[in-house]
Every structure is written in C-alpha cells, then in structure tokens.
Protein backbone atom coordinates (compact mmCIF):
# COMPACT_ATOMS: atom_id res chain seq x y z
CA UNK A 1 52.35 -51.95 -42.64
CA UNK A 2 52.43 -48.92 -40.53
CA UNK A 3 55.21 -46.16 -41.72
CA UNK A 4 55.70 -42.92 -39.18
CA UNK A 5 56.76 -39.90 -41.92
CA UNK A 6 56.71 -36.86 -39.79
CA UNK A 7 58.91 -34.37 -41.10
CA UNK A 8 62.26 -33.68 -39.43
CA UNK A 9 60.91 -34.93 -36.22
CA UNK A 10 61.31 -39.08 -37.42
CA UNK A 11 60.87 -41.73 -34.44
CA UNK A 12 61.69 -45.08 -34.57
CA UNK A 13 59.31 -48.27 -34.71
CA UNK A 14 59.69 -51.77 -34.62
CA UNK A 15 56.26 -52.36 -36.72
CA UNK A 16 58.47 -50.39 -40.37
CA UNK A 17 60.58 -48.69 -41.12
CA UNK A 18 62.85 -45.27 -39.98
CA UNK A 19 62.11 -42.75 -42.84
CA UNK A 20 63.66 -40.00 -42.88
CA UNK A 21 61.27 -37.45 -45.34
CA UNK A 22 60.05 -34.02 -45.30
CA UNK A 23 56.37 -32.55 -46.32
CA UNK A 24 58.60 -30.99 -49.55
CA UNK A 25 59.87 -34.53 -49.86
CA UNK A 26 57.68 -37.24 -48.66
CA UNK A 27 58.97 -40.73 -49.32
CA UNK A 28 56.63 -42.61 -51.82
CA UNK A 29 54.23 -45.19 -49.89
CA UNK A 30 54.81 -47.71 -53.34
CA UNK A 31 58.54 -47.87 -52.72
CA UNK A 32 58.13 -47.99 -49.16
CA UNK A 33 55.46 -51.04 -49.74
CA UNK A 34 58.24 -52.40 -51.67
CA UNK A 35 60.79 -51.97 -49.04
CA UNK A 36 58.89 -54.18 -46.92
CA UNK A 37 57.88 -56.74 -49.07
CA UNK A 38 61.66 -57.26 -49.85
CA UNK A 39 62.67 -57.05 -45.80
CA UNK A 40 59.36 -58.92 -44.66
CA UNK A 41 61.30 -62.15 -44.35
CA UNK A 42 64.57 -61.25 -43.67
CA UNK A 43 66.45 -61.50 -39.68
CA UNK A 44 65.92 -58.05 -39.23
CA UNK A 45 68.72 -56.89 -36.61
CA UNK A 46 66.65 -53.07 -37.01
CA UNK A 47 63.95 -51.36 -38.68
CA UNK A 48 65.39 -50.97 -42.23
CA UNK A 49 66.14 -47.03 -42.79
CA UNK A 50 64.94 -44.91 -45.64
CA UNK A 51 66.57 -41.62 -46.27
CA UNK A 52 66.20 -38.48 -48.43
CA UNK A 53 66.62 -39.35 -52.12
CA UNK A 54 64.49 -41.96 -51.55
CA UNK A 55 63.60 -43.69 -55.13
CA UNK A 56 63.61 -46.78 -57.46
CA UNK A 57 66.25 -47.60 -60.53
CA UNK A 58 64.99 -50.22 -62.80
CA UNK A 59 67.84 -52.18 -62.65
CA UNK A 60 67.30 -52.64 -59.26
CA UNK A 61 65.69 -55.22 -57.04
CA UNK A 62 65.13 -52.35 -53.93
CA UNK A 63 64.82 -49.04 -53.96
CA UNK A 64 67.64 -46.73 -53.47
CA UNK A 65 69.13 -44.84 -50.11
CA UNK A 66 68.64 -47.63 -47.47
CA UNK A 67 70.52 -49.26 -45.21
CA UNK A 68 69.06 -52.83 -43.75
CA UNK A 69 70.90 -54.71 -41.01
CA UNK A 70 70.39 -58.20 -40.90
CA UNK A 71 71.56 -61.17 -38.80
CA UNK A 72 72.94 -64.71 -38.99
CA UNK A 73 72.66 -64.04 -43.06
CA UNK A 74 73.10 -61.62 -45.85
CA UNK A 75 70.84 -60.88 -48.78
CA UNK A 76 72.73 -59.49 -51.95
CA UNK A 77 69.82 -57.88 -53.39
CA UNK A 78 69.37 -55.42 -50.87
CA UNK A 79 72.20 -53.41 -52.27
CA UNK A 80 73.93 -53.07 -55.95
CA UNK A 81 74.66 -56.00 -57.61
CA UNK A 82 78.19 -55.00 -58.15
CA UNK A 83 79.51 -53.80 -54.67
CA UNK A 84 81.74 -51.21 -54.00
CA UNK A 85 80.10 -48.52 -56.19
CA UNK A 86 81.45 -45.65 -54.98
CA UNK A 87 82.51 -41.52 -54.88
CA UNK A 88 86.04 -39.73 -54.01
CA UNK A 89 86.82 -35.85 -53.27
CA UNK A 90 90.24 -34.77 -53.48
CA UNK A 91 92.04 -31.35 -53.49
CA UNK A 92 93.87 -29.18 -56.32
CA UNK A 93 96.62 -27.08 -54.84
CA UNK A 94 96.17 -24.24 -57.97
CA UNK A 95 93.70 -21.44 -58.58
CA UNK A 96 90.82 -22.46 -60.97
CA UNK A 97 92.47 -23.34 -64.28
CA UNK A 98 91.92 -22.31 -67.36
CA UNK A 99 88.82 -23.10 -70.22
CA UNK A 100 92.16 -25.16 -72.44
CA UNK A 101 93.62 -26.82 -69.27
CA UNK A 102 90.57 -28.29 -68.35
CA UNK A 103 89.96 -29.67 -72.07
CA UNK A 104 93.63 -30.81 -71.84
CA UNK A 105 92.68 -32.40 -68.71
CA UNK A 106 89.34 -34.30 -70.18
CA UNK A 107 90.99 -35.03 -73.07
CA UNK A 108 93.82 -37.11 -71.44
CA UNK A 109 90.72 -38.95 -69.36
CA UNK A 110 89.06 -39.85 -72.54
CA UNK A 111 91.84 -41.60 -74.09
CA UNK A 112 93.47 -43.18 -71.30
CA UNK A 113 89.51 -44.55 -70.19
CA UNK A 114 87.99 -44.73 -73.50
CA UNK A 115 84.25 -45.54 -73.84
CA UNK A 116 82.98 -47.80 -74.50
CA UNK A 117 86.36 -49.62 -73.35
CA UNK A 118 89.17 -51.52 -75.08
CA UNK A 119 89.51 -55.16 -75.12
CA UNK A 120 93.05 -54.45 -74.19
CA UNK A 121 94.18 -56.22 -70.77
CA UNK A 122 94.87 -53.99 -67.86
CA UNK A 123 95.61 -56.70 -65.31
CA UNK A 124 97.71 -60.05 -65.28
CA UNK A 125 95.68 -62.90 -63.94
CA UNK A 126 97.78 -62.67 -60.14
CA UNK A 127 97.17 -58.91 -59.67
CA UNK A 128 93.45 -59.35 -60.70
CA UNK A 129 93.59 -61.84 -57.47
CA UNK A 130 95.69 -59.42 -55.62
CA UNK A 131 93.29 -56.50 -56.22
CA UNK A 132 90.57 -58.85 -54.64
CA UNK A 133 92.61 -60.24 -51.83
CA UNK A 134 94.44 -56.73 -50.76
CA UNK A 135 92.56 -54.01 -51.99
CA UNK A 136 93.58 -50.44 -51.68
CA UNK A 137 97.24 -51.75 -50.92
CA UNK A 138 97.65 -53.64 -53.63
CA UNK A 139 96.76 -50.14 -56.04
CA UNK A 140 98.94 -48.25 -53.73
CA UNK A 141 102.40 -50.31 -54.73
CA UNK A 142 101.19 -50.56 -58.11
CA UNK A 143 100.39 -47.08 -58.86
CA UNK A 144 102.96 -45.06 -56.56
CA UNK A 145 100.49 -43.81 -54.01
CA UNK A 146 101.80 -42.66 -50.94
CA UNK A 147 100.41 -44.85 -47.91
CA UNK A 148 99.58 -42.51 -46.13
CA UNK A 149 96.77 -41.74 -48.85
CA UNK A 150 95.08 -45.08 -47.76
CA UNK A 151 93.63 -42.98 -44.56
CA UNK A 152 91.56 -41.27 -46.49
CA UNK A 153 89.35 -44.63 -47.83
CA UNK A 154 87.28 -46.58 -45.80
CA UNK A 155 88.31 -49.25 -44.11
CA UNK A 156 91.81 -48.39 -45.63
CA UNK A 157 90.68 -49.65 -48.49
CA UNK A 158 90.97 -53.25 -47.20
CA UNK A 159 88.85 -55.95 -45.42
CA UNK A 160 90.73 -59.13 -43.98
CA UNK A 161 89.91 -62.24 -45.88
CA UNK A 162 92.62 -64.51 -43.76
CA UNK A 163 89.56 -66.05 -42.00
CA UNK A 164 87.72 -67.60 -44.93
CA UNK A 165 90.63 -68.70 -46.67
CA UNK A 166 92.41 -66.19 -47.79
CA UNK A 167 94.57 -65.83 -51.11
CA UNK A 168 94.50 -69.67 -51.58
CA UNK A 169 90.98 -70.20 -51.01
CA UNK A 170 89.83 -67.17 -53.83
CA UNK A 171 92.43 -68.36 -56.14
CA UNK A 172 90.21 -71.50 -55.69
CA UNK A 173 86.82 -70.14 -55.75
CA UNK A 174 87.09 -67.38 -58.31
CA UNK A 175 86.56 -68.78 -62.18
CA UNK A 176 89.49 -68.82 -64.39
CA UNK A 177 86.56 -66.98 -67.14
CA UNK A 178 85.85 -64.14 -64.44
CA UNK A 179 89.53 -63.47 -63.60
CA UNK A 180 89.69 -63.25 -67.15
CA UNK A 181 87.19 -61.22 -67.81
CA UNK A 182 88.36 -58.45 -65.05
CA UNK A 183 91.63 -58.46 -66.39
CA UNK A 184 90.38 -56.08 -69.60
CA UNK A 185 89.62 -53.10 -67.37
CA UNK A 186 90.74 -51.21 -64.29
CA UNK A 187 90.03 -47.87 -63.27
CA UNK A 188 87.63 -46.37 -65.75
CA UNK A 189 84.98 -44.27 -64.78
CA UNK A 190 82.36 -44.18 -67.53
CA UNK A 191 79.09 -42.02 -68.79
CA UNK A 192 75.52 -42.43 -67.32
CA UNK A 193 75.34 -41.56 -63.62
CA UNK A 194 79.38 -41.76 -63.50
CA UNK A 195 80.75 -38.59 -63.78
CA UNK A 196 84.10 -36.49 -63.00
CA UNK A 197 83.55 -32.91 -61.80
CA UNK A 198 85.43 -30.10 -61.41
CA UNK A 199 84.75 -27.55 -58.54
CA UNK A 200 85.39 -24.54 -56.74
CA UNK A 201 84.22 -24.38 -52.89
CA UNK A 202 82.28 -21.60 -52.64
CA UNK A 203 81.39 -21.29 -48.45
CA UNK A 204 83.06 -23.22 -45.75
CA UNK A 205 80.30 -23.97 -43.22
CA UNK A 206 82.43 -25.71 -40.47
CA UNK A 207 85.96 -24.09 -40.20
CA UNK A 208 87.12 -26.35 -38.09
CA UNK A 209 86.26 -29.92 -39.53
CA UNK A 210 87.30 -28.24 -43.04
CA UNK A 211 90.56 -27.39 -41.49
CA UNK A 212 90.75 -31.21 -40.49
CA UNK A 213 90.10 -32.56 -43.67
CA UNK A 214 92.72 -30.26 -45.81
CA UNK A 215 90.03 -27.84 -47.46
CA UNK A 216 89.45 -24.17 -47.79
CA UNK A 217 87.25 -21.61 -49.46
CA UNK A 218 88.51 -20.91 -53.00
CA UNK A 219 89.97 -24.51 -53.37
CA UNK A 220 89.60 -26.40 -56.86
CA UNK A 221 88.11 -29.69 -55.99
CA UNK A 222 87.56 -33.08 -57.92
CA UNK A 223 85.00 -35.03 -57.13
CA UNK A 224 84.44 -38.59 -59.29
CA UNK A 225 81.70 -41.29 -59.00
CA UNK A 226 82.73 -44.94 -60.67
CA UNK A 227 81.88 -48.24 -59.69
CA UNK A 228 83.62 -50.83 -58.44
CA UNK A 229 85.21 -52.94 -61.58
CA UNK A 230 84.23 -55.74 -63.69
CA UNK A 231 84.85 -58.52 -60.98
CA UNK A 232 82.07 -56.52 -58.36
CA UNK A 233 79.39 -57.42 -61.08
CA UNK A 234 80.16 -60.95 -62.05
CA UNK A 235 80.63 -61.98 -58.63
CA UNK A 236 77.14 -60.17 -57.79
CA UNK A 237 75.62 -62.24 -60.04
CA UNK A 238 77.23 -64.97 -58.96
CA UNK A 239 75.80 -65.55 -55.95
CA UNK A 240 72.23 -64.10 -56.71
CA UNK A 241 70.16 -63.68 -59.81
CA UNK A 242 70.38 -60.06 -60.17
CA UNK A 243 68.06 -57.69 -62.66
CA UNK A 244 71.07 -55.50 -63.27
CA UNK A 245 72.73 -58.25 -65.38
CA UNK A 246 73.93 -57.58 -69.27
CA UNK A 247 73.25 -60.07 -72.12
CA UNK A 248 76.66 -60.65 -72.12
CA UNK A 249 77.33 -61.73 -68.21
CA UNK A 250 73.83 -63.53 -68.57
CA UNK A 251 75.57 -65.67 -71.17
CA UNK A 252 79.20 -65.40 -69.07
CA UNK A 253 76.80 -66.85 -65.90
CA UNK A 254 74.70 -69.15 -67.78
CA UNK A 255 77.53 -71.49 -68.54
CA UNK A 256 79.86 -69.87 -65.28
CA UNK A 257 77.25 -70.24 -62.56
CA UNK A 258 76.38 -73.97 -62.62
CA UNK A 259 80.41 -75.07 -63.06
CA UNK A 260 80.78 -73.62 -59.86
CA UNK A 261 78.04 -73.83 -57.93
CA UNK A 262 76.30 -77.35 -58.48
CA UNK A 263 79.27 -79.32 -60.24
CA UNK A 264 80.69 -79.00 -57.31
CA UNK A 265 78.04 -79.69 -54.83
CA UNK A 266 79.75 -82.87 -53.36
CA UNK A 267 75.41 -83.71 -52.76
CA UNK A 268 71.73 -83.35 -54.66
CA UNK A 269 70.61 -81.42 -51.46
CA UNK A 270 73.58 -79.43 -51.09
CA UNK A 271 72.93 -78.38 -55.36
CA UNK A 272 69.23 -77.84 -54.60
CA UNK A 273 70.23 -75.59 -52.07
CA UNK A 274 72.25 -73.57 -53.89
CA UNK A 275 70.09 -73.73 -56.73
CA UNK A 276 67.33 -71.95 -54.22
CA UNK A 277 69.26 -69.44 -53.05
CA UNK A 278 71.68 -68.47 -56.41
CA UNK A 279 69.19 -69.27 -59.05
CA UNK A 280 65.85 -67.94 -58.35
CA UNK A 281 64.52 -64.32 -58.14
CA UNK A 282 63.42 -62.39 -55.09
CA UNK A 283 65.38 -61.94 -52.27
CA UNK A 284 66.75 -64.88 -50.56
CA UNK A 285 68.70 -64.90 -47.47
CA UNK A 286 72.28 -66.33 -47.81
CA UNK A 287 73.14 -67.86 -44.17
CA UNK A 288 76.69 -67.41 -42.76
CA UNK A 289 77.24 -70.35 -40.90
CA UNK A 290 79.23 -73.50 -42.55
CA UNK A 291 81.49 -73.73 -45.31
CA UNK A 292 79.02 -72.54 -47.95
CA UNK A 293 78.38 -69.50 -45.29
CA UNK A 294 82.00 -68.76 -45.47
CA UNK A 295 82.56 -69.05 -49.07
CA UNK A 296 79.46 -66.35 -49.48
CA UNK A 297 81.54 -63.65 -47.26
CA UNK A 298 84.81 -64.30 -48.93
CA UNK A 299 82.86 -63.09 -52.18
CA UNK A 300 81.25 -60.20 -50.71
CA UNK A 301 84.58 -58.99 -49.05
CA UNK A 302 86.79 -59.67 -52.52
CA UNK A 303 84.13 -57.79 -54.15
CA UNK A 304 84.23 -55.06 -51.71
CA UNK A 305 88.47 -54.76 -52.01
CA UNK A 306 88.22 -54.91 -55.44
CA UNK A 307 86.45 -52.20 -55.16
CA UNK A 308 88.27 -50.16 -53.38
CA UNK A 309 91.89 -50.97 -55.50
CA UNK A 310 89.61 -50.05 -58.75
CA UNK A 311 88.25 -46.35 -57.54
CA UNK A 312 92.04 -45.67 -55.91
CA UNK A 313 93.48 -46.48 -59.94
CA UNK A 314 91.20 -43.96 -60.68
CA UNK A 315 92.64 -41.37 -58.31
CA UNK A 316 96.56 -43.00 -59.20
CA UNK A 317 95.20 -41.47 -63.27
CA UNK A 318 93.43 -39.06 -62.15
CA UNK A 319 96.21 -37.36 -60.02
CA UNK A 320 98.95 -37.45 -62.88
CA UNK A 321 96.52 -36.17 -65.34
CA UNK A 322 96.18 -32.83 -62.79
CA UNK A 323 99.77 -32.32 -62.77
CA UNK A 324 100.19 -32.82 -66.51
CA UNK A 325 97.35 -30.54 -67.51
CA UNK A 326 96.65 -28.19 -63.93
CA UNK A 327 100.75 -28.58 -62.91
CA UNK A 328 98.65 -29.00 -59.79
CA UNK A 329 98.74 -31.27 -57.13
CA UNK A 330 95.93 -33.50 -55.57
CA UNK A 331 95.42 -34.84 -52.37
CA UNK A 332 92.26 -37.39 -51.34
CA UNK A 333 89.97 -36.08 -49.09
CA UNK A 334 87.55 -38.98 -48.62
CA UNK A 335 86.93 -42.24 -50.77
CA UNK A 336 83.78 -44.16 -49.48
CA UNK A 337 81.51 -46.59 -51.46
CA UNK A 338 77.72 -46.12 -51.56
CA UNK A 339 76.92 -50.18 -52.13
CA UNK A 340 78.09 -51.80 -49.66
CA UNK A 341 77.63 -54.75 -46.92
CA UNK A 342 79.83 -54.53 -44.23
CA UNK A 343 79.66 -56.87 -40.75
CA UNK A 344 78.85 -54.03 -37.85
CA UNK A 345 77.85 -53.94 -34.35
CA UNK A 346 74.18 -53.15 -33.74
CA UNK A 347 72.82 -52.97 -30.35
CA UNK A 348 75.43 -55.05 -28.60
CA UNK A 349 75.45 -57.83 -31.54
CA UNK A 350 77.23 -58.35 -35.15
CA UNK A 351 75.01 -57.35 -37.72
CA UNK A 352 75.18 -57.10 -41.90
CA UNK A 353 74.53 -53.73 -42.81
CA UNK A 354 73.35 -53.37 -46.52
CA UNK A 355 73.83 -49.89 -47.82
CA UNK A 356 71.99 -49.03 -50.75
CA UNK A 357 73.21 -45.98 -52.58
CA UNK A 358 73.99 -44.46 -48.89
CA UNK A 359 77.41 -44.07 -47.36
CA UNK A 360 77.81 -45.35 -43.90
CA UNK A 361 78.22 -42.11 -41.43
CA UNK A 362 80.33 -43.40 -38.96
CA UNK A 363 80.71 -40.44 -35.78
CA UNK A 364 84.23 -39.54 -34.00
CA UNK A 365 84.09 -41.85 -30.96
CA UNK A 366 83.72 -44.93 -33.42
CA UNK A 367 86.69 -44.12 -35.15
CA UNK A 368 88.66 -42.95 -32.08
CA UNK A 369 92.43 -43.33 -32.97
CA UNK A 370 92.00 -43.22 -36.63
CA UNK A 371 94.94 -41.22 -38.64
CA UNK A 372 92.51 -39.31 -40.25
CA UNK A 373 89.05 -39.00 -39.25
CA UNK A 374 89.45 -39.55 -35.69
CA UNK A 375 87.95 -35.86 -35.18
CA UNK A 376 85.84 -35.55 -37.77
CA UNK A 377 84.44 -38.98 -38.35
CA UNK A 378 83.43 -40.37 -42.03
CA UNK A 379 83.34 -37.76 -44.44
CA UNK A 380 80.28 -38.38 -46.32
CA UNK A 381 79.99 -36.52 -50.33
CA UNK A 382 76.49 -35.25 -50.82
CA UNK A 383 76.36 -34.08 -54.10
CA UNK A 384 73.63 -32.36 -56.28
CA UNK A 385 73.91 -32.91 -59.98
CA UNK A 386 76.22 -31.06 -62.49
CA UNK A 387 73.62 -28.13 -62.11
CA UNK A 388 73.75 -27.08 -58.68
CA UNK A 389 75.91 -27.13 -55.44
CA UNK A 390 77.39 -30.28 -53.81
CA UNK A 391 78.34 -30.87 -49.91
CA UNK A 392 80.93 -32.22 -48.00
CA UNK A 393 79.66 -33.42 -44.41
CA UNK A 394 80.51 -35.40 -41.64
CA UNK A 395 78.24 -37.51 -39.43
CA UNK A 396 76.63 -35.86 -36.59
CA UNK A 397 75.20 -37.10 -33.06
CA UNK A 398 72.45 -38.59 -33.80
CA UNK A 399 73.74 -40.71 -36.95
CA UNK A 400 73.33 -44.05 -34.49
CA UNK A 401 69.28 -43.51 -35.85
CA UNK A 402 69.85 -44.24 -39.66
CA UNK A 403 72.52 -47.25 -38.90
CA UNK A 404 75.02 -44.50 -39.04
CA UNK A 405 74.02 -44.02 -42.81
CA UNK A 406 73.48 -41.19 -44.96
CA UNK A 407 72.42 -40.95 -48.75
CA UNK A 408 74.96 -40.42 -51.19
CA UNK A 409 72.73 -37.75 -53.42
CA UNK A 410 69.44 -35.49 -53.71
CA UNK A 411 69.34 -36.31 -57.54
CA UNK A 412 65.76 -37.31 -57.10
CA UNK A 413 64.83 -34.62 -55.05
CA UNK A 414 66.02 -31.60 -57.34
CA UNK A 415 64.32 -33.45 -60.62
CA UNK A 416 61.13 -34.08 -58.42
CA UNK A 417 61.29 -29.74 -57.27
CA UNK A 418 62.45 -29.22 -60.64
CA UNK A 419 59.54 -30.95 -62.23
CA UNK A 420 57.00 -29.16 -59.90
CA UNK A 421 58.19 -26.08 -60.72
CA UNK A 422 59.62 -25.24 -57.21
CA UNK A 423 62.97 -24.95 -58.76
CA UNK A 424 64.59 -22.81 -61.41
CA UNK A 425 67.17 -21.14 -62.77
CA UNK A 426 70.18 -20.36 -60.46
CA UNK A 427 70.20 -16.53 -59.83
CA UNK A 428 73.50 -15.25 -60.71
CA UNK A 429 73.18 -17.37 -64.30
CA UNK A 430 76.21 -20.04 -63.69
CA UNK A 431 77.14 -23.13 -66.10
CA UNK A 432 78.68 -25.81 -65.96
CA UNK A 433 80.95 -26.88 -69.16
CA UNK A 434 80.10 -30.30 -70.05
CA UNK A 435 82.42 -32.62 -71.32
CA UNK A 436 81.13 -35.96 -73.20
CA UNK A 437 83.47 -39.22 -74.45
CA UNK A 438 83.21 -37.68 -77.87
CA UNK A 439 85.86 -34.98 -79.47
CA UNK A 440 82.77 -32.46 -79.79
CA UNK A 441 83.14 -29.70 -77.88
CA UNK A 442 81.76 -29.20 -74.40
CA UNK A 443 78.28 -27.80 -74.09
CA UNK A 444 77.24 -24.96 -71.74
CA UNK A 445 74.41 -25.96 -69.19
CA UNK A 446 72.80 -23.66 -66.96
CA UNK A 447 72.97 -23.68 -62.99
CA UNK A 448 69.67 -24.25 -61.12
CA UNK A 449 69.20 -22.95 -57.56
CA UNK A 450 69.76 -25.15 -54.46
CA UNK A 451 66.63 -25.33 -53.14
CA UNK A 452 66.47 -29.22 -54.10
CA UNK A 453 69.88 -30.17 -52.57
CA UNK A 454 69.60 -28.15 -49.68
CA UNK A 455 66.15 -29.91 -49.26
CA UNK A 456 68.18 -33.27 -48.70
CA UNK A 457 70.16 -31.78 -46.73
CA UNK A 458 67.76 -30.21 -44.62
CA UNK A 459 66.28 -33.46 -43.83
CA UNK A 460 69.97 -34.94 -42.72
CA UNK A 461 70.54 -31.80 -40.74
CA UNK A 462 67.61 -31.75 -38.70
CA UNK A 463 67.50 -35.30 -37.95
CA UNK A 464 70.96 -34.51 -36.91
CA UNK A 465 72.66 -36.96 -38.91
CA UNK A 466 75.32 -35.30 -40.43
CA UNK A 467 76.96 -31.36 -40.71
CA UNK A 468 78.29 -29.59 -43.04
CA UNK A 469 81.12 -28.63 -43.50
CA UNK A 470 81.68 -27.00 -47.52
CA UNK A 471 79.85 -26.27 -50.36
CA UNK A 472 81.25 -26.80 -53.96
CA UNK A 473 80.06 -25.57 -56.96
CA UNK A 474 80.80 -27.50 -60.53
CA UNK A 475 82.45 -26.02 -62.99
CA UNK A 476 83.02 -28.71 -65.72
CA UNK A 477 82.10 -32.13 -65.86
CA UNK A 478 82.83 -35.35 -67.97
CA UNK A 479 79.80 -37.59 -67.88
C-alpha cells in the first residue's frame, strides 16, 4: 500500500487513500494499514478519505474521520454502529447568563434526561414507528417546533422510505422487542463523549456567511453532541455483528437476530447467506439489489430518521429549558450527523458514502435553492474539547476532494499536542464550569490554547475544504 501524506498540499491516488495530515499531525501508518485492510475488498466508487483527527475508538471496527464511497453495496462497519450520531448549534437571544441560571439550566437537563436513564416509556409503539418512518417531522408536530426549524437539519431531517416499502413494510420488518425497547428513551444526551456546552462567540471570521446563518460576535451559543436513539443501535447490530454491542443487546440480538433473519429465510441458501453477511465479523459487503437489498436500505434510512427525530427532541427540551432558566430564546443554526451513509452522486454515478465521525460538507451550488443554506452550503461544527475554542465553518471549493466531508473534531489532535508538550495553558487563564449528572457542584477546569484545534483546522483550510466563519469559546458544560 502506497499512502501520499504531504502536508497541506494532498493529491489524489487511485493506489490509497486521500489523507489529509500535516507534519504537526501526520496520520498514523497502523490506522491507515487498517483502513485498507477494511476497504481492500470493498466496490470502491473513490479512494477512501482520511481527515484531520484521524484515530481509532475501541469500540470500533474502523478508524475514525473517513468517508468511503462504495457501489452496488453498503458495508455497516465502515461507520458507527448506531447511525445518526450527531451535533447541533443553536443561538441564545440574551447576554451571557448568570453562574445560578446556568445551574438552573443543568439542573432541569439532569432531571428531565437522567443518567443512567429511567425505565419509564417515552414513546407509544406507533410514534416509535413514526419517528423511523418520518423523522424530523414527526418531532416537529410532536414537540411544537416551528417548520421552518427543519431547514436547519440535514436532509430536513427526513429520507424517503416510500420506495422500499414504506410505513407498512417497517411495521413489518422492525421486531415487536426492538420497538419496545426504543420506546423507554427519546432525546437524552448522556456523559462520555456526549456533552452540552455553553458558549460565547468570541471573533466572527466570515461576516457575511455569519450574517447568513443568524450569528454574531457576543452571541451565547449551545452546542450539544448525542447520538441517535436506542433503535440506531439495535438495528446496527442487526444487520452486522458490531464490536460496539452491550451485554445486554448481545443477549436482546442473540435471541432477536435469528427470528428475523433466518426463520424467515423462505430457503437454506437464502439463511446461509444472511448468516455470512449478519453473523460473522469483519466487514462484509451488504448488496443492494433484490428484496433482501431493499430491506438492508429501509434499515439504514429508518435508522438514519430516527436519528434525526431523536437529536431535534433534544433541541424541542433543550429550547424550553433556555426560556425557563435564560428567559432566552433559541434558534437552530445547523443539526448534521457525523455517522452516516447516505446514497450520493460520485463522478457521474450513485454511490454510498460512509461517514465516519465526519460531517458531509456539501458546497452552495449543490444545495442551490435550499431555504437555508443555499449561500452558505452545510454548516459543518468543528469543535475542540470543553478546554479550548470551537468553529463554525462551511464547506469551501475544493470540498469535492474529501467526498465533500469534513471531520467533526480535533479531540485527538489537541490530546496528541497536549501530550507532547506543544500545548499549554490558555494565556489569559479561562475555565470552563463543568457540570456532571450528579448534584455536586460544578468543577472549574482550565482553558488550554488553540494551537491543537486550529491545527485541524489548518489542515481543512489549506486543503480548502471548508472556511470559517466563528469562533466560540465554552463556558460551562454538562458531560
């Protein structure tokens, strides 16, 4: 395997993949060499693309910050197991509120999305199907949101599933135990890398896209990363064996999986075949074609809307918790998931694009006539950790060369310049207040500098894949 890794300056090559590294942040040749082992096979519609914040969870089969477009077929394990992982920015319309407003405000989080979670149902069984089928508009009519809202998600917060069936067909294909099982929660957003920030924009780098897109220097913003809901990761590991999977779906799937898959077979060969491509590890490629082609995309794209109607009951909380605690109100900027698989055009042809912890970067003239972003393009969140600064961006130029992706962090990067000691304290001494899903009171953590996130950005810049367009700096956090 060959891999070009010239910084800033990447090219192209149809013999690995695009990385897009710097000599301050070289992409690591072991992840890379695992990159290919897991694309070696697969119908390749491009080279797969490697951006900053290049690393490895161990819960994950690949590494993270790819995207890999594939034809004829889709292969789950190339991104999250549970799609539709995801980050929103919206807008406060007050000054910077007060140390007991914000605890006012944490505190109502915390008890309305307790963790761990309830066993209290959220969901009747037919709005756990609608949330598949209609996404973003069925959260909207539940939750009061005006419609106009919906511009600011991706896709609208809803792919079409008319063409593989529909409502009927994922009443029909969806277990009666999963349904279940997604009915307990909606909408929470939950510690490890989930987190809800609070922050101030501190420099406005592109006047006129910020103008767009309804922000301004001074401006409180909220910025929240959650995944996708409990029905993202039991269909995941429905249709793949995934490494990501708890004891308790591994004992949900163990019974689940071969009820639906191989009972109903209708054929030894047809059960064999699913057993190959559902049952065993690696990374096997899940063909379109035929009815067992179709069923696979109805799952993906119920996953995906699920998704979105779970992060947008997020906002629906989030946004009456800011007028009860701030008296403020918020307005979305951008929602837009970071594990993803969506059906794109690449060089003439319809493609799968698997995003891997990266947003997709779509420019203006793809989105011409859009209500929103039709001057701007996709908003894309780049944020740093509760430490430093985060961005807001929008895709640039030359964003065609990563698959019109971008990564959705530089979390790797600042621990990595942190680590090596070419990163320290921030200069002027800021903290964030830091908020945990205990009553104890938040603890003070010190700022570093930017010279890790602007690093990742550097790399985006210069490659000309995105701009920015604001910086924000936290000021409290709930993680």
């Amino acid at each position: 395997m060959r891999v070009d890794m010239i910084s800033s300056e990447q090219t192209e090559r149809e013999d690995g993949p695009t990385v897009f590294d710097s000599v301050l942040s070289p992409a690591d040749p072991t992840l890379l060499a695992r990159l290919h082992d897991g694309t070696a096979t697969a119908d390749l519609a491009a080279p797969p693309v490697v951006l900053p914040d290049f690393c490895h969870k161990a819960k994950s089969e690949m590494p993270s910050s790819i995207a890999v477009a594939t034809r004829g077929a889709i292969r789950p394990t190339l991104t999250d197991a549970a799609l539709n992982c995801g980050m929103a920015l919206a807008t406060l319309d007050v000054p910077k509120p007060s140390e007991r407003a914000v605890g006012d405000f944490y505190r109502r989080v915390r008890e309305r999305f307790p963790s761990p979670p309830g066993w209290k149902f959220e969901l009747t069984r037919d709005e756990v199907l609608r949330a598949a089928v209609e996404g973003a508009d069925f959260a909207a009519d539940r939750y009061g949101i005006e419609r106009g809202e919906l511009d600011r998600v991706e896709e609208f917060g809803r792919i079409p599933v008319e063409e593989f069936g529909g409502a009927e067909r994922a009443r029909k294909e969806l277990p009666w135990l999963c349904v279940q099982l997604a009915r307990l929660r909606f909408g929470t957003i939950g510690p490890s890398t989930h987190f809800l920030e609070l922050q101030q924009v501190e420099e406005i780098l592109d006047p006129a896209a910020a103008e767009r897109l309804g922000v301004h220097q001074g401006q409180v913003t909220v910025q929240f990363h959650n995944g996708g809901g409990v029905l993202t990761g039991q269909i995941g590991e429905m249709y793949a064996r995934r490494k990501s999977a708890s004891r308790m779906l591994r004992a949900e799937m163990a019974a689940q999986k071969p009820l639906t898959h191989l009972l109903g077979a209708r054929s030894l060969a047809r059960a064999r075949r699913r057993f190959e491509l559902y049952f065993t590890a690696g990374c096997p490629s899940l063909p379109v074609d035929g009815d067992d082609g179709r069923r696979v995309l109805l799952a993906q794209r119920l996953s995906m809307n699920y998704g979105f109607a779970y992060r947008l009951a997020t906002y629906a909380a989030l946004r009456s918790f800011a007028r009860e605690a701030f008296g403020a109100r918020m307005d979305l900027v951008v929602d837009s998931p970071h594990n993803s698989i969506y059906e794109e055009d690449i060089d003439g042809a319809p493609a799968y694009v698997h995003r891997h912890n990266a947003a997709r970067a779509w420019t203006p003239e793809m989105m011409a006539g859009h209500p929103a972003f039709a001057e701007t393009g996709q908003p894309l969140l780049l944020p740093g950790t509760n430490r430093t600064s985060s961005f807001l961006c929008v895709p640039a130029a030359d964003a065609r060369r990563s698959l019109y992706t971008a990564c959705h962090g530089t979390g790797s990067i600042i621990s990595a310049f942190v680590r090596d000691g070419r990163s320290g304290p921030d200069p002027l001494g800021r903290h964030t207040a830091c908020y945990s899903y205990s009553d104890a009171a938040p603890r003070e953590v010190a700022h570093l500098d930017d010279l890790g996130v602007g690093e990742g950005l550097d790399i985006l810049v210069r490659n000309g894949l995105v701009r920015p367009v604001a910086r924000m700096r936290p000021f409290a956090v709930l993680s």
